[in-house]
PDB file of N, CA and C in Angstrom:
ATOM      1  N   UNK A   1       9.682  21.104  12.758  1.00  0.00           N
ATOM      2  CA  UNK A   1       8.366  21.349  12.214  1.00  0.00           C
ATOM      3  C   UNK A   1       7.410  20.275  12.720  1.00  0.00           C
ATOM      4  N   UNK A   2       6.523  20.589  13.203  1.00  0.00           N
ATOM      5  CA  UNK A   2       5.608  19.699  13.144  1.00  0.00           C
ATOM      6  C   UNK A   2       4.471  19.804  12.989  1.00  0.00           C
ATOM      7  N   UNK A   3       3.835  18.379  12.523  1.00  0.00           N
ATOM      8  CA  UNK A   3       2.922  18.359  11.476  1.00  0.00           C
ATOM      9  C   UNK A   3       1.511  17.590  12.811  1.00  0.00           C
ATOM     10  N   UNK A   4       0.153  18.428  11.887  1.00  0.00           N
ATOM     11  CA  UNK A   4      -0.840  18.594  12.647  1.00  0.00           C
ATOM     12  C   UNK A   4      -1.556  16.602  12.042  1.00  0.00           C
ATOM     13  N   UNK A   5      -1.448  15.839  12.679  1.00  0.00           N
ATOM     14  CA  UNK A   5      -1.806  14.404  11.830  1.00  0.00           C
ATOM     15  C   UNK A   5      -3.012  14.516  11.352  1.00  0.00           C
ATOM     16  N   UNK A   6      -4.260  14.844  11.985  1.00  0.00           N
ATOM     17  CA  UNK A   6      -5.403  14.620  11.271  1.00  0.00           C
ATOM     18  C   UNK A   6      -5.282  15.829  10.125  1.00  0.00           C
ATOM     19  N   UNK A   7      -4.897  16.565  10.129  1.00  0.00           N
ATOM     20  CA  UNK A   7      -4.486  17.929   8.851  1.00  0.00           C
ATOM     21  C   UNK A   7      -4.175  16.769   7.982  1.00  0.00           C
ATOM     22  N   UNK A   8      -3.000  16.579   8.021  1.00  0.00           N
ATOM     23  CA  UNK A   8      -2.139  15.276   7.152  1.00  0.00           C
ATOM     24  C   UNK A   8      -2.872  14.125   6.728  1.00  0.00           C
ATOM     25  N   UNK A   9      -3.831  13.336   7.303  1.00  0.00           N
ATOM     26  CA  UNK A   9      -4.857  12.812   7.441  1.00  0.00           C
ATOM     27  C   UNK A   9      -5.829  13.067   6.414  1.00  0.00           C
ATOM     28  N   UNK A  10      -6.436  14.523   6.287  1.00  0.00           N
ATOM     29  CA  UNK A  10      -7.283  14.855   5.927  1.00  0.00           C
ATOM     30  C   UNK A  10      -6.928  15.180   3.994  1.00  0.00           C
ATOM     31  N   UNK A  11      -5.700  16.114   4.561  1.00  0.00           N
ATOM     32  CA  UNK A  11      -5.032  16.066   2.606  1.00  0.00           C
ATOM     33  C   UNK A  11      -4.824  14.791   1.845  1.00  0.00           C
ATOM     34  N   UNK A  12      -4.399  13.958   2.840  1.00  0.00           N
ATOM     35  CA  UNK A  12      -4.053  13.231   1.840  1.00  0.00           C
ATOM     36  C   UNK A  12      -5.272  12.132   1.162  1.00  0.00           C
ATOM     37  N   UNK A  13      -6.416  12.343   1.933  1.00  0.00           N
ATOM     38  CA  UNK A  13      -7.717  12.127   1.678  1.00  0.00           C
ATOM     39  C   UNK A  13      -7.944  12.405   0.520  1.00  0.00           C
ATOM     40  N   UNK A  14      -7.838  14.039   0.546  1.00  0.00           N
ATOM     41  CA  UNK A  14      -8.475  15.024  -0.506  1.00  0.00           C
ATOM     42  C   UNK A  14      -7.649  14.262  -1.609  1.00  0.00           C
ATOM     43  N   UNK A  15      -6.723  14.226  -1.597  1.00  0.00           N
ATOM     44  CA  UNK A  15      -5.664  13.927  -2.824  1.00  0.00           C
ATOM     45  C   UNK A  15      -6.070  12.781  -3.762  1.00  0.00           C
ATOM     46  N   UNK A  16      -6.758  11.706  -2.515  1.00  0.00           N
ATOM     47  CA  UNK A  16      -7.207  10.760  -3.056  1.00  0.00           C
ATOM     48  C   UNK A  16      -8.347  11.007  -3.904  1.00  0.00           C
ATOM     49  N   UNK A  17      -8.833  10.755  -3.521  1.00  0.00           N
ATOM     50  CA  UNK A  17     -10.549  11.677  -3.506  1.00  0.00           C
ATOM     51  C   UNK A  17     -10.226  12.113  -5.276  1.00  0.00           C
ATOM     52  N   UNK A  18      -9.270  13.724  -5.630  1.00  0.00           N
ATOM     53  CA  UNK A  18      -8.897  14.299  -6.543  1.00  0.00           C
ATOM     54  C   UNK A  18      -8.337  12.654  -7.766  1.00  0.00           C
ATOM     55  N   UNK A  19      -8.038  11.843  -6.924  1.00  0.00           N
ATOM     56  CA  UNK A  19      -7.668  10.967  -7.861  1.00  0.00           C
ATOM     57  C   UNK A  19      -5.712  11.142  -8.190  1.00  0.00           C
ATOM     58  N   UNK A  20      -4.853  12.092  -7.255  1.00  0.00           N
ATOM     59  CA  UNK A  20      -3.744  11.955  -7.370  1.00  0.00           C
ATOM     60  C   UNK A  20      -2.925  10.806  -6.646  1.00  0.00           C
ATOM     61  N   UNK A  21      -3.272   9.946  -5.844  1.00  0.00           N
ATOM     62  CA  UNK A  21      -2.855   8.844  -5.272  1.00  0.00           C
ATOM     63  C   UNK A  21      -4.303   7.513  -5.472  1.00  0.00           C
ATOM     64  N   UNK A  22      -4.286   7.085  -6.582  1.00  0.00           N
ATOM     65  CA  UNK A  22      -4.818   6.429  -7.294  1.00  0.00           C
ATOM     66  C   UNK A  22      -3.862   5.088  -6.351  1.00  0.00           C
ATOM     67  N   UNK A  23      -4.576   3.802  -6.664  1.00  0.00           N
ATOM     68  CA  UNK A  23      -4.194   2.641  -5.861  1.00  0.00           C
ATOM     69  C   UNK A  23      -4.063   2.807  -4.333  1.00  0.00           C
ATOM     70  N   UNK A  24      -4.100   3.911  -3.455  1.00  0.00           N
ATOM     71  CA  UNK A  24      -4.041   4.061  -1.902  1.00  0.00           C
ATOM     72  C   UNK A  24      -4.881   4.010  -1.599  1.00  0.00           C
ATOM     73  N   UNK A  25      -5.329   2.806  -0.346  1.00  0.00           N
ATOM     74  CA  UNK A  25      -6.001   3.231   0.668  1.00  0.00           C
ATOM     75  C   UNK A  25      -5.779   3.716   1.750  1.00  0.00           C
ATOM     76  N   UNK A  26      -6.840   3.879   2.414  1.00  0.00           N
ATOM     77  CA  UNK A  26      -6.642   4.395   3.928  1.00  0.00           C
ATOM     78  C   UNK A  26      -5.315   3.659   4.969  1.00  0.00           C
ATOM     79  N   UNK A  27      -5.542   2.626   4.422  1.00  0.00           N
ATOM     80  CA  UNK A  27      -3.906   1.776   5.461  1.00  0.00           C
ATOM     81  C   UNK A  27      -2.741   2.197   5.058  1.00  0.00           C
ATOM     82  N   UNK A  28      -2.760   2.703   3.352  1.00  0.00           N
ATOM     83  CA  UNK A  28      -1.230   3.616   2.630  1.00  0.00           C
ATOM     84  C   UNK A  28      -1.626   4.469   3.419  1.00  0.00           C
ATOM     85  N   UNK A  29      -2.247   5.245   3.086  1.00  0.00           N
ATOM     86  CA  UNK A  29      -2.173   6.951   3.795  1.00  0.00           C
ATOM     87  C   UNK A  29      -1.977   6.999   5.185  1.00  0.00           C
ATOM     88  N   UNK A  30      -2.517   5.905   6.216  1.00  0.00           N
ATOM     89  CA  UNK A  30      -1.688   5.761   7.508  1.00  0.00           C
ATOM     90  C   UNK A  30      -0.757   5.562   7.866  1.00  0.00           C
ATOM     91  N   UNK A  31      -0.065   4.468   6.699  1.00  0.00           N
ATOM     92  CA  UNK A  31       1.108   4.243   6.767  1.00  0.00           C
ATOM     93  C   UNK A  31       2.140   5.440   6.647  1.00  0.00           C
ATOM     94  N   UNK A  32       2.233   6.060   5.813  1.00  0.00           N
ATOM     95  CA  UNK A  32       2.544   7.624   5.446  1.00  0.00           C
ATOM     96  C   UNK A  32       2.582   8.406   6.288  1.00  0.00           C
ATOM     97  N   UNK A  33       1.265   8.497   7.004  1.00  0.00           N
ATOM     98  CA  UNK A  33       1.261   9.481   8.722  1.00  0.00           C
ATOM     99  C   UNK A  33       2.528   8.926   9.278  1.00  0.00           C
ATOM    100  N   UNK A  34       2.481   7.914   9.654  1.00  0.00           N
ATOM    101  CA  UNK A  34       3.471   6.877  10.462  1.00  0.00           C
ATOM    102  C   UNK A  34       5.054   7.643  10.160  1.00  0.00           C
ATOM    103  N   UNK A  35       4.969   7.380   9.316  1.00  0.00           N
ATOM    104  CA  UNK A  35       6.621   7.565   8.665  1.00  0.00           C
ATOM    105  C   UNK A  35       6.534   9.711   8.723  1.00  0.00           C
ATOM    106  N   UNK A  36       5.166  10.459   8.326  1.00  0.00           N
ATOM    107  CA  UNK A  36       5.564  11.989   8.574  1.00  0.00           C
ATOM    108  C   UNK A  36       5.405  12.165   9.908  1.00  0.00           C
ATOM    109  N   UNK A  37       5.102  11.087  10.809  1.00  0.00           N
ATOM    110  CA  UNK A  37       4.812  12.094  12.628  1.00  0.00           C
ATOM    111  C   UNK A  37       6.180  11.051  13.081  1.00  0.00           C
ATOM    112  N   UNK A  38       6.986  10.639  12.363  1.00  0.00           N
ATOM    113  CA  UNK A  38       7.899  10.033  12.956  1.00  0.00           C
ATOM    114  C   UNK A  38       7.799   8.331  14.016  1.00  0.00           C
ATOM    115  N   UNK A  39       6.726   8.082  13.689  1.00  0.00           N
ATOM    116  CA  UNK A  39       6.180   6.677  14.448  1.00  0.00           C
ATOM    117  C   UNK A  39       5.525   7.363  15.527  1.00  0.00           C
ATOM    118  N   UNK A  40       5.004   8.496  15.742  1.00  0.00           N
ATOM    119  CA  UNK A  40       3.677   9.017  16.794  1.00  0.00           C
ATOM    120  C   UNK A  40       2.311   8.546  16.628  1.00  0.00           C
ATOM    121  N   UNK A  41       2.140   8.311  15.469  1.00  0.00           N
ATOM    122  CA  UNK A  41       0.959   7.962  14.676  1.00  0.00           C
ATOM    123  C   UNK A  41       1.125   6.255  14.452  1.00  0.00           C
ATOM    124  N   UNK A  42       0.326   5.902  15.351  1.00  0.00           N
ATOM    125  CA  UNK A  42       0.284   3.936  14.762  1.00  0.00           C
ATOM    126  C   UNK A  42      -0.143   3.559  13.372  1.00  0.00           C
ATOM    127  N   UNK A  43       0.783   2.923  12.628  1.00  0.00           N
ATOM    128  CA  UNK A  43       0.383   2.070  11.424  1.00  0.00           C
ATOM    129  C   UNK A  43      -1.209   1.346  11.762  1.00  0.00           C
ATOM    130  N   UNK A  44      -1.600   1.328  10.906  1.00  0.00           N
ATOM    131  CA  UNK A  44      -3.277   0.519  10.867  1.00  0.00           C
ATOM    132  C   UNK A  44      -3.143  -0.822  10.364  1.00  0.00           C
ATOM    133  N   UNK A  45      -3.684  -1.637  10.773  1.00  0.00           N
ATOM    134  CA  UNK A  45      -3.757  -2.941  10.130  1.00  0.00           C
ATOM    135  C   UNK A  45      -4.656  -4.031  10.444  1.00  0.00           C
ATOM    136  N   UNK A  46      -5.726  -4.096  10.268  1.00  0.00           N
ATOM    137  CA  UNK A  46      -6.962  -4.812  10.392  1.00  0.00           C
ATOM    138  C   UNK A  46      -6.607  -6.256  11.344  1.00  0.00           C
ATOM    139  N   UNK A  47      -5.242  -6.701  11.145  1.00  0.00           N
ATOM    140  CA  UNK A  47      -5.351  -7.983  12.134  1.00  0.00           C
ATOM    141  C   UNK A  47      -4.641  -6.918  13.558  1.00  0.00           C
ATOM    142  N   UNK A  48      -4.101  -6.263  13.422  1.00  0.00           N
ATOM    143  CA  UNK A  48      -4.254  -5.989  14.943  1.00  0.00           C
ATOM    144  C   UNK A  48      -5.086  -4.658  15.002  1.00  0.00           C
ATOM    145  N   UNK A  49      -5.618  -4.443  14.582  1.00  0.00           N
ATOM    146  CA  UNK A  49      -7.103  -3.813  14.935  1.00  0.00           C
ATOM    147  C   UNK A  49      -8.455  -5.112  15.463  1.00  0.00           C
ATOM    148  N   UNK A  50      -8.459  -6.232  14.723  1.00  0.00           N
ATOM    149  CA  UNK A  50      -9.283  -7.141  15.322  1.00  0.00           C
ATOM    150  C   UNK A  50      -8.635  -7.459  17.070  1.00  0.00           C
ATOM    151  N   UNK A  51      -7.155  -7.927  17.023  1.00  0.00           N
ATOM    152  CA  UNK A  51      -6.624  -8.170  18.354  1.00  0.00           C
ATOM    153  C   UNK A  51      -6.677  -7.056  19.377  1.00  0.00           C
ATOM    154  N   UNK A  52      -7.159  -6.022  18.997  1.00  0.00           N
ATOM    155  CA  UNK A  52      -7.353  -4.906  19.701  1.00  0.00           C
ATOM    156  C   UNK A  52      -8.887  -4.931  20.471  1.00  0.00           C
ATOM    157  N   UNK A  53      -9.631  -5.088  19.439  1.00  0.00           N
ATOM    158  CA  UNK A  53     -10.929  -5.635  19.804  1.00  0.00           C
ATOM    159  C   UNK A  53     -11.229  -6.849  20.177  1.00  0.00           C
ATOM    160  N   UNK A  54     -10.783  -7.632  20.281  1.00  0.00           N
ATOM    161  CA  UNK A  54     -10.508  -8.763  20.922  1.00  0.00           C
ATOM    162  C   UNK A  54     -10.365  -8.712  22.484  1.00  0.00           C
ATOM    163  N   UNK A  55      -9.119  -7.960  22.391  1.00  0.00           N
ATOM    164  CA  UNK A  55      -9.064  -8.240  23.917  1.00  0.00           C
ATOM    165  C   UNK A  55      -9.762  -6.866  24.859  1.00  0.00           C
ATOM    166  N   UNK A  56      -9.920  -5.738  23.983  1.00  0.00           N
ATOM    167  CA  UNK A  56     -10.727  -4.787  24.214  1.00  0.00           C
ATOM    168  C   UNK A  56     -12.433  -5.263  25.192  1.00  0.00           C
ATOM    169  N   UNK A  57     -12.768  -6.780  24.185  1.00  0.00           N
ATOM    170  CA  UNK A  57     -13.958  -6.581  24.540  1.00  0.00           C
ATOM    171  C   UNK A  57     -13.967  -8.509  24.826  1.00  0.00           C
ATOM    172  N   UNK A  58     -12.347  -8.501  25.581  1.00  0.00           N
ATOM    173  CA  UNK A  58     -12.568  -9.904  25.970  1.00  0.00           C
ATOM    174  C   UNK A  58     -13.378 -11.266  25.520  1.00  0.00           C
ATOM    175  N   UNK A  59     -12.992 -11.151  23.918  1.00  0.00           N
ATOM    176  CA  UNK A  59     -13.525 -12.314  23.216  1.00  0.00           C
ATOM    177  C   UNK A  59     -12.551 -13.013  22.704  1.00  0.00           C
ATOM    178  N   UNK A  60     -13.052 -14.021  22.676  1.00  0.00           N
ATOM    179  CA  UNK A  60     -11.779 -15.469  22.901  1.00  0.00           C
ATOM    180  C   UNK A  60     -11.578 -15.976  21.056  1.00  0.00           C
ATOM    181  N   UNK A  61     -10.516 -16.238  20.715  1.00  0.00           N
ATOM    182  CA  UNK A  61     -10.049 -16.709  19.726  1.00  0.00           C
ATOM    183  C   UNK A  61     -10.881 -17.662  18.471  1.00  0.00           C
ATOM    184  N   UNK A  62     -11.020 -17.545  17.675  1.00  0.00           N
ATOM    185  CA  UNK A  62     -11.854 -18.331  16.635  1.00  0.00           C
ATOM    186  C   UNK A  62     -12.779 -17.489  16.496  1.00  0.00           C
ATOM    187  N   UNK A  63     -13.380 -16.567  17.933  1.00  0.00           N
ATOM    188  CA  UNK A  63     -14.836 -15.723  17.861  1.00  0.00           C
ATOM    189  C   UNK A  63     -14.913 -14.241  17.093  1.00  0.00           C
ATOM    190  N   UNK A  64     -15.584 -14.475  16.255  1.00  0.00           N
ATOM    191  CA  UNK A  64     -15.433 -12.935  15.318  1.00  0.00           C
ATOM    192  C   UNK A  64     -14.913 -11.887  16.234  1.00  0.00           C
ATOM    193  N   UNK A  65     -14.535 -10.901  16.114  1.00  0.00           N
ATOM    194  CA  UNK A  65     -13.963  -9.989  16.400  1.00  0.00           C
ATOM    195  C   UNK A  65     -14.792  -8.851  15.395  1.00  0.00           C
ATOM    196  N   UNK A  66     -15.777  -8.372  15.849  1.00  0.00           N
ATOM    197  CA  UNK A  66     -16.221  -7.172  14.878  1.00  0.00           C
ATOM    198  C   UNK A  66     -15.187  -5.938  14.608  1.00  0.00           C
ATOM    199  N   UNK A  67     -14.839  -6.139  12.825  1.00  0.00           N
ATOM    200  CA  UNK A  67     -13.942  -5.074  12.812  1.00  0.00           C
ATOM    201  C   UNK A  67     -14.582  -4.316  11.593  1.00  0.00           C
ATOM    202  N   UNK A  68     -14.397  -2.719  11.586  1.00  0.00           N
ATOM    203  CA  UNK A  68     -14.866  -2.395  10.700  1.00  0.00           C
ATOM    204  C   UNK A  68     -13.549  -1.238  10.150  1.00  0.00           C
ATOM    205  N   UNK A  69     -13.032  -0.943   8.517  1.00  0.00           N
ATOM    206  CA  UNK A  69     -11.810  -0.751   8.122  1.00  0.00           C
ATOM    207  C   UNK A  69     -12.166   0.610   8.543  1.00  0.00           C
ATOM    208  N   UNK A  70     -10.987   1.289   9.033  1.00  0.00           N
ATOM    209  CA  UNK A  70     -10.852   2.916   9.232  1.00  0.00           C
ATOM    210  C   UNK A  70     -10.786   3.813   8.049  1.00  0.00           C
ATOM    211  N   UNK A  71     -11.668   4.664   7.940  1.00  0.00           N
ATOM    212  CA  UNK A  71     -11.904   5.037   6.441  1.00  0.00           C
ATOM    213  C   UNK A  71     -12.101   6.979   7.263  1.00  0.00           C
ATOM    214  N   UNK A  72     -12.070   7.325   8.539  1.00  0.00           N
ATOM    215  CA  UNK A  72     -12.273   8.656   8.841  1.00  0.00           C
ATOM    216  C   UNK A  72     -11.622   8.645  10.177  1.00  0.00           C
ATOM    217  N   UNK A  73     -10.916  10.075  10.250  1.00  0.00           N
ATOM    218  CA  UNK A  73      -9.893  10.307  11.546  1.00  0.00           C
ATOM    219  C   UNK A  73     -11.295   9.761  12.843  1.00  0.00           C
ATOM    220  N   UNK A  74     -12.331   9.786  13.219  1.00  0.00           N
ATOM    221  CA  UNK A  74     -12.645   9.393  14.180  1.00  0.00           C
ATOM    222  C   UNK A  74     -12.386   7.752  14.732  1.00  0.00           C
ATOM    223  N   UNK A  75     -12.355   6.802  13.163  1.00  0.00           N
ATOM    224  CA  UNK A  75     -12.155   5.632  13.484  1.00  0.00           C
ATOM    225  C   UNK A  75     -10.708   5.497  13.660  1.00  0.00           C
ATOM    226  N   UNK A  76     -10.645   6.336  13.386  1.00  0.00           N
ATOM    227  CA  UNK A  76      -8.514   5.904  13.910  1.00  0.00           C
ATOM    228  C   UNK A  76      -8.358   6.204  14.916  1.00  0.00           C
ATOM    229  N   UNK A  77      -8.875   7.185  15.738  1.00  0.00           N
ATOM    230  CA  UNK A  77      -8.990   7.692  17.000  1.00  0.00           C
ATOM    231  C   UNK A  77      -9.291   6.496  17.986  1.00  0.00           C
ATOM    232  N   UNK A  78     -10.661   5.871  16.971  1.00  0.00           N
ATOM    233  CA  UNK A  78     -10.752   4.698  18.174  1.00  0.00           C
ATOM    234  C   UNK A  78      -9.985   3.400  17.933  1.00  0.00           C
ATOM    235  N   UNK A  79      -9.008   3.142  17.244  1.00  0.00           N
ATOM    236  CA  UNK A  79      -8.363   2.521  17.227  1.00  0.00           C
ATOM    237  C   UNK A  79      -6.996   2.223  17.911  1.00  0.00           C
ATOM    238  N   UNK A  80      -6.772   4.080  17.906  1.00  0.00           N
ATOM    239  CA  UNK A  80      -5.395   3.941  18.476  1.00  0.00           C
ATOM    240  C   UNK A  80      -6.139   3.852  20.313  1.00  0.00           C
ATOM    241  N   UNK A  81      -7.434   4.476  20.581  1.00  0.00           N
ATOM    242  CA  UNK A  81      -7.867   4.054  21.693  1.00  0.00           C
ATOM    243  C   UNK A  81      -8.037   2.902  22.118  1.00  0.00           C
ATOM    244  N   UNK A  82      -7.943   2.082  21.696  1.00  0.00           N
ATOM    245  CA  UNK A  82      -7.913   0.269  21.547  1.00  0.00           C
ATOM    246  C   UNK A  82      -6.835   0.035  22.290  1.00  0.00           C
ATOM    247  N   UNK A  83      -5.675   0.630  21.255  1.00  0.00           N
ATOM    248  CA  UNK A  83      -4.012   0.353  21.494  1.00  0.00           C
ATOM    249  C   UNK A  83      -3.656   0.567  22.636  1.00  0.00           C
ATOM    250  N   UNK A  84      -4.067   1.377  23.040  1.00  0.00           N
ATOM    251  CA  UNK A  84      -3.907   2.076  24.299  1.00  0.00           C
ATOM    252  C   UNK A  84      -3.417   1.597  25.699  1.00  0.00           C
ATOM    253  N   UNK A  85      -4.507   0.502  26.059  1.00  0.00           N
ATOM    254  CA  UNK A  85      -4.371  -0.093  27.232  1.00  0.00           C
ATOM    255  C   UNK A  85      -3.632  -0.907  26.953  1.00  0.00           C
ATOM    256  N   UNK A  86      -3.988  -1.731  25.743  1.00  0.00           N
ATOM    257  CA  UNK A  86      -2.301  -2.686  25.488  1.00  0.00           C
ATOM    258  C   UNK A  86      -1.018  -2.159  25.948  1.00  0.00           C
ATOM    259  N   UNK A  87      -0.335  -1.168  25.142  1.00  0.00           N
ATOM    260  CA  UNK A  87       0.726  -0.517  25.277  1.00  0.00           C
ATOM    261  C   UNK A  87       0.681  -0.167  26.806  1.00  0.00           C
ATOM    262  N   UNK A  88      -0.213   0.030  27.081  1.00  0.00           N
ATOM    263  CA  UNK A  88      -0.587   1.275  28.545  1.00  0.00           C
ATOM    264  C   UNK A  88       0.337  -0.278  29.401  1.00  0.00           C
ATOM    265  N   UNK A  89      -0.290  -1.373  29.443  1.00  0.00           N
ATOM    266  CA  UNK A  89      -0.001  -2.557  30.543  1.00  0.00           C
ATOM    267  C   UNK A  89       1.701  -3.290  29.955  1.00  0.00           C
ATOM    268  N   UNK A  90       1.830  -2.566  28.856  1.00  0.00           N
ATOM    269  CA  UNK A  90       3.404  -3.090  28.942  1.00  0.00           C
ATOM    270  C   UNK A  90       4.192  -2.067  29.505  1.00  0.00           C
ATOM    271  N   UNK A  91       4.258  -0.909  29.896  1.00  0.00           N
ATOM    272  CA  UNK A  91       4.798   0.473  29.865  1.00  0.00           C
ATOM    273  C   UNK A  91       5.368   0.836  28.749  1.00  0.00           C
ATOM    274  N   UNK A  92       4.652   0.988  27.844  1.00  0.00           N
ATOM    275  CA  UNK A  92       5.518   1.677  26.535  1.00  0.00           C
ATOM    276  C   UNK A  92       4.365   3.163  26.843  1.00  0.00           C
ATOM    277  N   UNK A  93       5.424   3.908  26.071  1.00  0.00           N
ATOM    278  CA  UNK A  93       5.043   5.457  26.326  1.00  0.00           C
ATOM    279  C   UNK A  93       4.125   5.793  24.719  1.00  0.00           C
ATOM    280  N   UNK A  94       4.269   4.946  23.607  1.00  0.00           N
ATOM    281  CA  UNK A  94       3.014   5.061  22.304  1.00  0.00           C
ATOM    282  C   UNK A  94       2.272   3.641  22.524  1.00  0.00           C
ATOM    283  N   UNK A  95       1.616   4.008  21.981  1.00  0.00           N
ATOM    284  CA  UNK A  95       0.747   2.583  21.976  1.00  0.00           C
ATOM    285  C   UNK A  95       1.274   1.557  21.600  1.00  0.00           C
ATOM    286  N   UNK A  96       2.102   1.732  21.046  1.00  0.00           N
ATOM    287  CA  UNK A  96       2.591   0.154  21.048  1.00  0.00           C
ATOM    288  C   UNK A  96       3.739   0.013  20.031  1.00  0.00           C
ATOM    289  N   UNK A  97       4.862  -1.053  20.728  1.00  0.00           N
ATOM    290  CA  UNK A  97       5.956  -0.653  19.509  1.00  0.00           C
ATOM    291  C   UNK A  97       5.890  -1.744  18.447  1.00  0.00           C
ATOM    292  N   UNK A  98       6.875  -1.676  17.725  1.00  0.00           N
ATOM    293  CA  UNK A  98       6.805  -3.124  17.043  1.00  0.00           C
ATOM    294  C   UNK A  98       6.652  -4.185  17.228  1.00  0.00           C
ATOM    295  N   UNK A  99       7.730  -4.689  18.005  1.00  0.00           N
ATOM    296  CA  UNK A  99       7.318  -6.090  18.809  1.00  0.00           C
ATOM    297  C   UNK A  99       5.638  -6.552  19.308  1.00  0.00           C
ATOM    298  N   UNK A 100       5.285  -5.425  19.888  1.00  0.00           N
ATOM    299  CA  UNK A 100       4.201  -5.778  20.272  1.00  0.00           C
ATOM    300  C   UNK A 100       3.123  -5.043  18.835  1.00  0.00           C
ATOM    301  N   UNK A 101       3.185  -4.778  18.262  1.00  0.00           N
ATOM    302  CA  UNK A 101       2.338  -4.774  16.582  1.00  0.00           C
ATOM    303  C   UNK A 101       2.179  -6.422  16.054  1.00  0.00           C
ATOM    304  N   UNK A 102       3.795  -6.677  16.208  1.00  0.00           N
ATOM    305  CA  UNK A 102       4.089  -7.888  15.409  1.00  0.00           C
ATOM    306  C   UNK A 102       2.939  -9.361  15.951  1.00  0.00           C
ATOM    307  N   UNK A 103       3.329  -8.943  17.460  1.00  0.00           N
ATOM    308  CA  UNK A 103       2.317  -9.593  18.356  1.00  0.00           C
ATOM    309  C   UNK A 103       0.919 -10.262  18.047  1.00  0.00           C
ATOM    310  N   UNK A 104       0.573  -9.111  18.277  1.00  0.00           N
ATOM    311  CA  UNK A 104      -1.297  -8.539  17.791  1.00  0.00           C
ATOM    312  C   UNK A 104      -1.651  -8.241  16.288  1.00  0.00           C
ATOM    313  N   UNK A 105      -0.872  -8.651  15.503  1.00  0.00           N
ATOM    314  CA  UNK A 105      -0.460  -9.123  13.776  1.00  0.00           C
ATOM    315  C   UNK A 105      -0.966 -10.421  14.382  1.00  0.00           C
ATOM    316  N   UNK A 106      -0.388 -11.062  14.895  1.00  0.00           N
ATOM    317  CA  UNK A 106      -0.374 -12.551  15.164  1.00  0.00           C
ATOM    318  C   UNK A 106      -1.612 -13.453  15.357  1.00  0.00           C
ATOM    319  N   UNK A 107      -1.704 -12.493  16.773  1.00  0.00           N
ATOM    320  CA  UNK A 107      -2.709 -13.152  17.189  1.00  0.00           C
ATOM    321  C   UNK A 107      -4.521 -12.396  16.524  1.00  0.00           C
ATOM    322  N   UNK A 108      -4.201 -11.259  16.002  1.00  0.00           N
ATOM    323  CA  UNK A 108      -5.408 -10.886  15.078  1.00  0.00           C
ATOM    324  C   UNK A 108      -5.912 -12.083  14.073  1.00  0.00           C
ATOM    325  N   UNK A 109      -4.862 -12.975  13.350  1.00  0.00           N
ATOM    326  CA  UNK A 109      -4.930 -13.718  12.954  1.00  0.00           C
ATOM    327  C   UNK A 109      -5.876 -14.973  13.465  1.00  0.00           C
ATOM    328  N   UNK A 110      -6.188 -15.504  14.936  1.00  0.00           N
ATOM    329  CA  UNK A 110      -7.086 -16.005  15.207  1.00  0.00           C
ATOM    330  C   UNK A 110      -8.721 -15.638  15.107  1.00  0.00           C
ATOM    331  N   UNK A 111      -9.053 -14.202  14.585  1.00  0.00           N
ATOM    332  CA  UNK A 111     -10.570 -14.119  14.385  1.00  0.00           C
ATOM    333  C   UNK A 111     -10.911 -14.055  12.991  1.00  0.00           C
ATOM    334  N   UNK A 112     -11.823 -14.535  12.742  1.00  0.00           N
ATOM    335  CA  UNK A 112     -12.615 -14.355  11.818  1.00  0.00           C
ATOM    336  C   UNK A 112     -13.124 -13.092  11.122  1.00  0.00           C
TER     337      UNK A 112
END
């Protein structure tokens, strides 16, 4: 079976929204994609979303990193478009596996 992500995406929005997943945000409900598309779908996480933009837009460490939280399938879109070239220059075939999450966890940690 497989499942359409932004569909999945989008319910589990609604759900929220309805008030049946009370305490979730948008980083639960990605997380969730993650685990229903089988790891096709990248986990979200604001420090390597900053390290994404970071090196996306070649700004050096300590220097803000404009990040803004993914709250609609277009900003996840451009997020996992971020991931992209990362993953793309290690040869991994998704954007990026753990190791290199754990990475850009890391070093997200240098912006502001």
């Amino acid at each position: 079976m497989s499942i359409n992500p932004q569909n999945a995406f989008n319910l589990l929005l609604q759900a929220k929204a309805a008030g049946h997943l009370s305490g979730f945000g948008t980083t639960y409900i990605l997380t969730i994609l993650f685990f229903l598309t089988h790891g096709q779908q990248p986990i979200y996480n604001r420090f390597v979303h900053k390290a994404a933009q970071a090196i996306a837009t070649n700004t050096s460490p300590k220097k803000a990193a404009h990040h803004q939280p993914v709250m609609h399938w277009a900003q996840y879109l451009n997020y996992q478009a971020q991931l992209a070239p990362v993953g793309a220059a290690l040869g991994l075939a998704m954007p990026v596996n753990r190791s290199v999450d754990r990475a850009l966890w890391v070093y997200g940690h240098l912006f502001p």
